[in-house]
Structure formats: structure tokens, C-alpha cells
Protein backbone atom coordinates (compact mmCIF):
# COMPACT_ATOMS: atom_id res chain seq x y z
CA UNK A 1 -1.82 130.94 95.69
CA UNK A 2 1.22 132.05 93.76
CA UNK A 3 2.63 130.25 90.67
CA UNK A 4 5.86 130.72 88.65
CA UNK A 5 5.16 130.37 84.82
CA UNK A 6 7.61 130.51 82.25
CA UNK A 7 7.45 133.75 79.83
CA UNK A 8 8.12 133.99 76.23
CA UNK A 9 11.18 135.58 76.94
CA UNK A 10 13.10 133.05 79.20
CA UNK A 11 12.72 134.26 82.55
CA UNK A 12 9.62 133.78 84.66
CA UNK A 13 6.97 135.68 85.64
CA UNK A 14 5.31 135.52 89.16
CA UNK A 15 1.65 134.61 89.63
CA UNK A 16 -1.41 135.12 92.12
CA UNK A 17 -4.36 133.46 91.34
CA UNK A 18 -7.69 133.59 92.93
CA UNK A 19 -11.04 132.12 92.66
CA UNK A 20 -12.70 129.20 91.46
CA UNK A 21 -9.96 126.93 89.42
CA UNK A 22 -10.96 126.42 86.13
CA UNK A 23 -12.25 128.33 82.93
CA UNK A 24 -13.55 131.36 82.57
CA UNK A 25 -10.16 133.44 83.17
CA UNK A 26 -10.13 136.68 83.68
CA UNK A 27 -6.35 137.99 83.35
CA UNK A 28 -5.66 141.75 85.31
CA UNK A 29 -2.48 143.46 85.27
CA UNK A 30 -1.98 146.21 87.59
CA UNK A 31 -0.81 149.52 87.15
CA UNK A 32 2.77 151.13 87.73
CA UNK A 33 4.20 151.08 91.31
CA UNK A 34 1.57 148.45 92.14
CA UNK A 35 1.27 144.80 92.35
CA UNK A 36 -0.54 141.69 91.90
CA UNK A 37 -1.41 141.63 95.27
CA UNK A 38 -3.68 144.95 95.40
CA UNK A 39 -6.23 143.38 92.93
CA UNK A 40 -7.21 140.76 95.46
CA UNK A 41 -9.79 143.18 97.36
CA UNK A 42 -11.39 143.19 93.60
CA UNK A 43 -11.95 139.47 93.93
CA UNK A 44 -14.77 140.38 96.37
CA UNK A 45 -16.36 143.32 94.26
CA UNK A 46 -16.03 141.87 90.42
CA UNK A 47 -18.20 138.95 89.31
CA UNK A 48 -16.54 136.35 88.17
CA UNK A 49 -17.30 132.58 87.70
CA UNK A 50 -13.57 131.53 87.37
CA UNK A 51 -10.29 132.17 87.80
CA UNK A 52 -8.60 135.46 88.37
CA UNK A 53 -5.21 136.10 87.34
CA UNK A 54 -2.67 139.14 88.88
CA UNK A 55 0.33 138.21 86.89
CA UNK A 56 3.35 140.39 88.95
CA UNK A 57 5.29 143.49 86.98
CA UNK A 58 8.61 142.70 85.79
CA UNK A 59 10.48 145.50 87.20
CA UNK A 60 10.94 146.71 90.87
CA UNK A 61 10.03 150.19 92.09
CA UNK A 62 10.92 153.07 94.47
CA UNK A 63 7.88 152.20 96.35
CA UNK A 64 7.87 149.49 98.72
CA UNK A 65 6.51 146.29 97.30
CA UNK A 66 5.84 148.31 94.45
CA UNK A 67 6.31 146.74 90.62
CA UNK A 68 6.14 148.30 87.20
CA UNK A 69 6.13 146.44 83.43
CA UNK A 70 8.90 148.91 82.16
CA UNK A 71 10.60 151.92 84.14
CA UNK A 72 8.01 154.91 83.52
CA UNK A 73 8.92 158.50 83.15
CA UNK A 74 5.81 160.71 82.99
CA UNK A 75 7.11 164.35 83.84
CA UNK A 76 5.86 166.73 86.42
CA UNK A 77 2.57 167.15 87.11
CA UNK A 78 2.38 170.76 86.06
CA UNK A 79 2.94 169.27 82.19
CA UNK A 80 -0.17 168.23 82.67
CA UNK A 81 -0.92 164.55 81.70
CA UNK A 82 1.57 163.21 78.72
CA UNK A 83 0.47 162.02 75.36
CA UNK A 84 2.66 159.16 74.58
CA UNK A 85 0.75 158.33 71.24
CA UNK A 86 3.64 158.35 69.33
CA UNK A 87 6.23 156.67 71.49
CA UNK A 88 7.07 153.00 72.15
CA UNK A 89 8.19 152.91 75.59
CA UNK A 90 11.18 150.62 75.70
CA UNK A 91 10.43 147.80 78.06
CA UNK A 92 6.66 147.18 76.72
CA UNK A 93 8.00 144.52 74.41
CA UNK A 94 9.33 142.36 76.79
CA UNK A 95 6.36 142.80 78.79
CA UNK A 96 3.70 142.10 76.39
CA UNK A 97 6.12 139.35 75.79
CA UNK A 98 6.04 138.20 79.04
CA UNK A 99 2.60 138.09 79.64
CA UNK A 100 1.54 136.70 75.89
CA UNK A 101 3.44 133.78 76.88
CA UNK A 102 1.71 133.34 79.91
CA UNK A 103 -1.33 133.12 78.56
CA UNK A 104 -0.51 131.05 75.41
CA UNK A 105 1.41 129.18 77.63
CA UNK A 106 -1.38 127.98 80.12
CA UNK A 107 -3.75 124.75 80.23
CA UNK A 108 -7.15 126.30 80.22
CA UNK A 109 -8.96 126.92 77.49
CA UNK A 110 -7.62 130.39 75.98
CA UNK A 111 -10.64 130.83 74.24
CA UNK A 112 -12.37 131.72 77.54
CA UNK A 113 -9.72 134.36 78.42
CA UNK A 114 -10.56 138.10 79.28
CA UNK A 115 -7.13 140.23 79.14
CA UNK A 116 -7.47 143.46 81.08
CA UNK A 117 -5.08 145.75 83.02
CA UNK A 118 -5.48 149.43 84.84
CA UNK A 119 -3.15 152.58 83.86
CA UNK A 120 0.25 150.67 82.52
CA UNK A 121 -1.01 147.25 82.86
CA UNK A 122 -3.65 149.08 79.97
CA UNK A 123 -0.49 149.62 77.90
CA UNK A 124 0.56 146.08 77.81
CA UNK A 125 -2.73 144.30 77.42
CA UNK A 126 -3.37 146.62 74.63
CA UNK A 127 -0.62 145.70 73.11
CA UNK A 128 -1.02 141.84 73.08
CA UNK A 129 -4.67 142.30 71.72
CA UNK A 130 -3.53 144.93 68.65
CA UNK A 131 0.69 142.93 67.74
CA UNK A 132 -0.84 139.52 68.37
CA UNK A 133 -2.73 136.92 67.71
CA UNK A 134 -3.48 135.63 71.18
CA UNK A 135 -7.01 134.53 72.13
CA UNK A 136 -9.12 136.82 73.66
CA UNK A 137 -12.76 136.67 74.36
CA UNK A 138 -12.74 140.21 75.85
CA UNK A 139 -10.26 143.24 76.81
CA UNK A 140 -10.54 145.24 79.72
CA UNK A 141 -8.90 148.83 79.80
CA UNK A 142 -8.95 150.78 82.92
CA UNK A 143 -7.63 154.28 82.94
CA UNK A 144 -4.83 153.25 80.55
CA UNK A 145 -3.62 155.64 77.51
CA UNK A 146 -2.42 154.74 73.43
CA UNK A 147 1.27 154.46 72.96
CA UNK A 148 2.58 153.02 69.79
CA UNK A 149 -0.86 154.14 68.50
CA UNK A 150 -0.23 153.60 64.68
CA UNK A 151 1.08 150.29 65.17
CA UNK A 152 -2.16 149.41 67.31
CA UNK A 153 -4.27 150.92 64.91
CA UNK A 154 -2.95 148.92 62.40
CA UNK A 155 -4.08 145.31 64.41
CA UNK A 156 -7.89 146.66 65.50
CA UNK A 157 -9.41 145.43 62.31
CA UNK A 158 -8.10 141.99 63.20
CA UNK A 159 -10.01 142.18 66.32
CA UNK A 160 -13.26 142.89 64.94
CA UNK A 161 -16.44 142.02 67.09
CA UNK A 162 -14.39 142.06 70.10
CA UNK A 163 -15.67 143.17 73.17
CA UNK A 164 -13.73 145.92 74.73
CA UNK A 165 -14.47 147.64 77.69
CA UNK A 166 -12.68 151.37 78.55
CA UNK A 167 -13.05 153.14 81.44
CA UNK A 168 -11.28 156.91 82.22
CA UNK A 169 -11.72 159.83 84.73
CA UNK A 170 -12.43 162.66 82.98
CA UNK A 171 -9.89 164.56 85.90
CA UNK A 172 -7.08 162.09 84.97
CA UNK A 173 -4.15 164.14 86.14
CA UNK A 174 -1.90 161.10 85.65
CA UNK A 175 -2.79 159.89 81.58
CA UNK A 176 -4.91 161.78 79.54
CA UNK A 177 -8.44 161.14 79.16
CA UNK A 178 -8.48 162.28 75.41
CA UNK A 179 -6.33 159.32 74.55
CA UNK A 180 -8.83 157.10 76.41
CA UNK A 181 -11.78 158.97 74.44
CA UNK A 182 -9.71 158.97 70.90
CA UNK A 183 -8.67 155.08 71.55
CA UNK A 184 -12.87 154.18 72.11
CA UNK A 185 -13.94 155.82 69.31
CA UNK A 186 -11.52 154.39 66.90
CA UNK A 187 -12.00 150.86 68.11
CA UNK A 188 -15.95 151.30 67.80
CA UNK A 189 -15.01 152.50 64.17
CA UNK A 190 -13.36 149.45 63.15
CA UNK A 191 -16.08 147.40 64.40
CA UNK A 192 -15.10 146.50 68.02
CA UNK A 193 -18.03 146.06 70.54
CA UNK A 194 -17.04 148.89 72.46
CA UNK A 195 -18.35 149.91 76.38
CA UNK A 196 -17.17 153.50 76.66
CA UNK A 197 -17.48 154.69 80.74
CA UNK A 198 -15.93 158.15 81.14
CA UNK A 199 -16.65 159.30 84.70
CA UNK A 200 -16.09 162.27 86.94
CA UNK A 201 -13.44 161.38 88.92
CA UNK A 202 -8.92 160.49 88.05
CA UNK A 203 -6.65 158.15 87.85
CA UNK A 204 -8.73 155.44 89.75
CA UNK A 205 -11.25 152.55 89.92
CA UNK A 206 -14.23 154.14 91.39
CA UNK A 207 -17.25 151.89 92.04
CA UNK A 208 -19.00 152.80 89.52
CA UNK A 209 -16.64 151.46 87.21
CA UNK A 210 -16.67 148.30 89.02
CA UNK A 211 -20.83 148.06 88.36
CA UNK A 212 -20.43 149.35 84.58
CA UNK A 213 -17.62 145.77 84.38
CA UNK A 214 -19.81 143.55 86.04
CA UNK A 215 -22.09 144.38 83.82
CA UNK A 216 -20.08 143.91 80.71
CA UNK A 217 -18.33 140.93 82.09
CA UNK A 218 -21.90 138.98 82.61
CA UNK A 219 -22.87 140.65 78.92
CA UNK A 220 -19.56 138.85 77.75
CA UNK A 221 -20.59 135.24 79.38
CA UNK A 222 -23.56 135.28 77.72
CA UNK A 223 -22.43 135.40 74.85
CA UNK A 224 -24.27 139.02 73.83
């Protein structure tokens, strides 16, 4: 099913929802040049009780069907992965925007709310949980990579005892794994619950990944 909700910014932002309808929510945002609709196949591998959320990218792409949160520029692949630790991509306000709204926005109970995303969906759900107060029980971060990082570092110690689960391929060739690694271990020091699963593999969702979430997901409903 796909609804329209207004965002925080005016406009509105598109919608697929899947599952059971009602709380627990678990809230995905998919990576650049994706969509909402390529998380549905993940409906049928991650356990969920509840509701699943795709909310859609803001911006079109050069690929067909394809959607992005902000226009991304990440050099050629012989640069090797970027480090974008100390930039602020410009569109990531308006989609953190976007999407905070969304959820604040919604009738179930936020409380019960899991906020994850894969690669630049990563980006902007780490950058609702670290420049705002919305309610999270848990944050999901799948192959994604710190930008903004001082200004993110400066909201972890709000979200203390949070769980927070990061996944990376250590042969990213796409976003670095060492921002990944750095972003775990600085969330763990400020008292985050963090699941840390590096694996052998790149820019992906293998399933192992999928068994380490399940895992932390059920770890997160019970409340442990």
C-alpha cells in the first residue's frame, strides 16, 4: 500500500508500507539510486511483528525508477572510497527533515519506532537520531558512513542506552568501512548499546547481516 504523508518541510513524501498494521514500526530508508520498493523482498527475510515502513527518496535519479535523499557526488572509483566526515552534504537537511516529520507526524506510538536506512538512507537516519529529539527505540545502520561527524558527535550522549545496530563490508569500495568502524566505537564510548557486524564482503546486505538484525531486532522487543 502506498501513502502520501505530509513532511516537515511542506511537500510530501511518498510511502510503502508493509506488514501487519499497527505498532512495532520499523522505519527503512534505502540507499542512493534505489527505492522504497526494493526493500519489500526484505519483508520476507527480516522478523518483524509490525509495520514496515520504505518512505521514497526525495530526489529522482539517472537510473530508472531510481531515487536519492540529496544529489550524491562520490568521485571515481580509483579515489578509493570518500571520507565525507567533515562535510554536510547539502540536501541532508531537508531530508532528515522530511522524514523526522514523518515519523513525528504519524498515529502510532513513536515510542515503538526503529529508524534504520542502508548506504545514504544511513546518512539521514543518523542524522535524525544525533540533531533531534525524535523517538527512537532503536537505529539501524547498514553500510552507511559519518558526515557532519562533529555535529553528530555532539548529540550521541543524548542517546545514551540506545540500541544501535551497524553493519559494513570490510571491501566497501563505495563508503569507507573505517568510518563505519570509527562511528561504532565512538557510539559504544558514549554509552550506546552498540551491535558492531563488520563482514567480508562491500557495499551490500549479505545474509548474514540479515541473521545478525533479526537477532538484534528480537533482542530490542524484548526489551534486553
Amino acid at each position: 500500500m502506498v501513502l502520501v504523508a505530509s513532511s516537515a518541510c511542506g511537500s510530501s513524501l511518498e510511502v510503502l508500507t508493509a506488514g501487519r498494521d499497527g505498532p512495532p514500526t520499523l522505519v527503512l530508508l534505502h540507499g542512493y539510486g534505489s527505492s522504497a520498493q526494493e526493500w519489500m523482498p526484505f519483508t520476507q527475510s527480516i522478523v518483524w511483528p509490525g509495520r514496515f515502513v520504505f518512505p521514497q527518496g526525495l530526489e529522482r535519479t539517472e537510473r530508472p525508477g531510481g531515487r536519492a535523499w540529496w544529489p550524491l557526488e562520490l568521485g571515481s572509483a580509483e579515489d578509493g572510497p570518500p571520507d565525507l566526515a567533515q562535510s554536510r552534504p547539502k540536501g541532508l537537511t531537508s531530508a532528515a527533515a522530511a522524514v523526522g516529520g514523518l515519523l513525528n507526524g504519524f498515529w502510532w506510538r513513536r515510542d515503538d519506532v526503529v529508524l534504520g536506512g542502508f548506504s545514504q538512507g544511513a546518512m539521514v537516519a543518523s542524522d535524525i537520531a544525533f540533531r533531534s529529539t525524535t523517538r527512537l527505540s532503536a537505529l539501524v545502520l547498514l553500510s552507511g558512513t559519518p558526515v557532519d561527524e562533529a555535529s553528530w558527535r555532539r548529540g550521541y550522549a543524548a542517546r545514551r542506552g540506545l540500541p544501535v545496530f551497524i553493519a559494513h563490508g570490510r571491501d566497501d569500495a563505495v563508503l569507507p568501512f573505517s568510518g563505519s568502524e570509527r562511528m561504532q566505537r565512538d557510539l559504544a564510548a558514549s554509552g550506546l548499546r552498540v551491535t558492531w557486524v563488520p563482514f567480508d564482503g562491500g557495499h551490500e546486505i549479505p545474509a548474514e547481516v540479515v541473521i545478525a538484525l533479526n537477532q538484534f531486532l528480537g533482542s530490542v522487543r524484548e526489551g534486553s
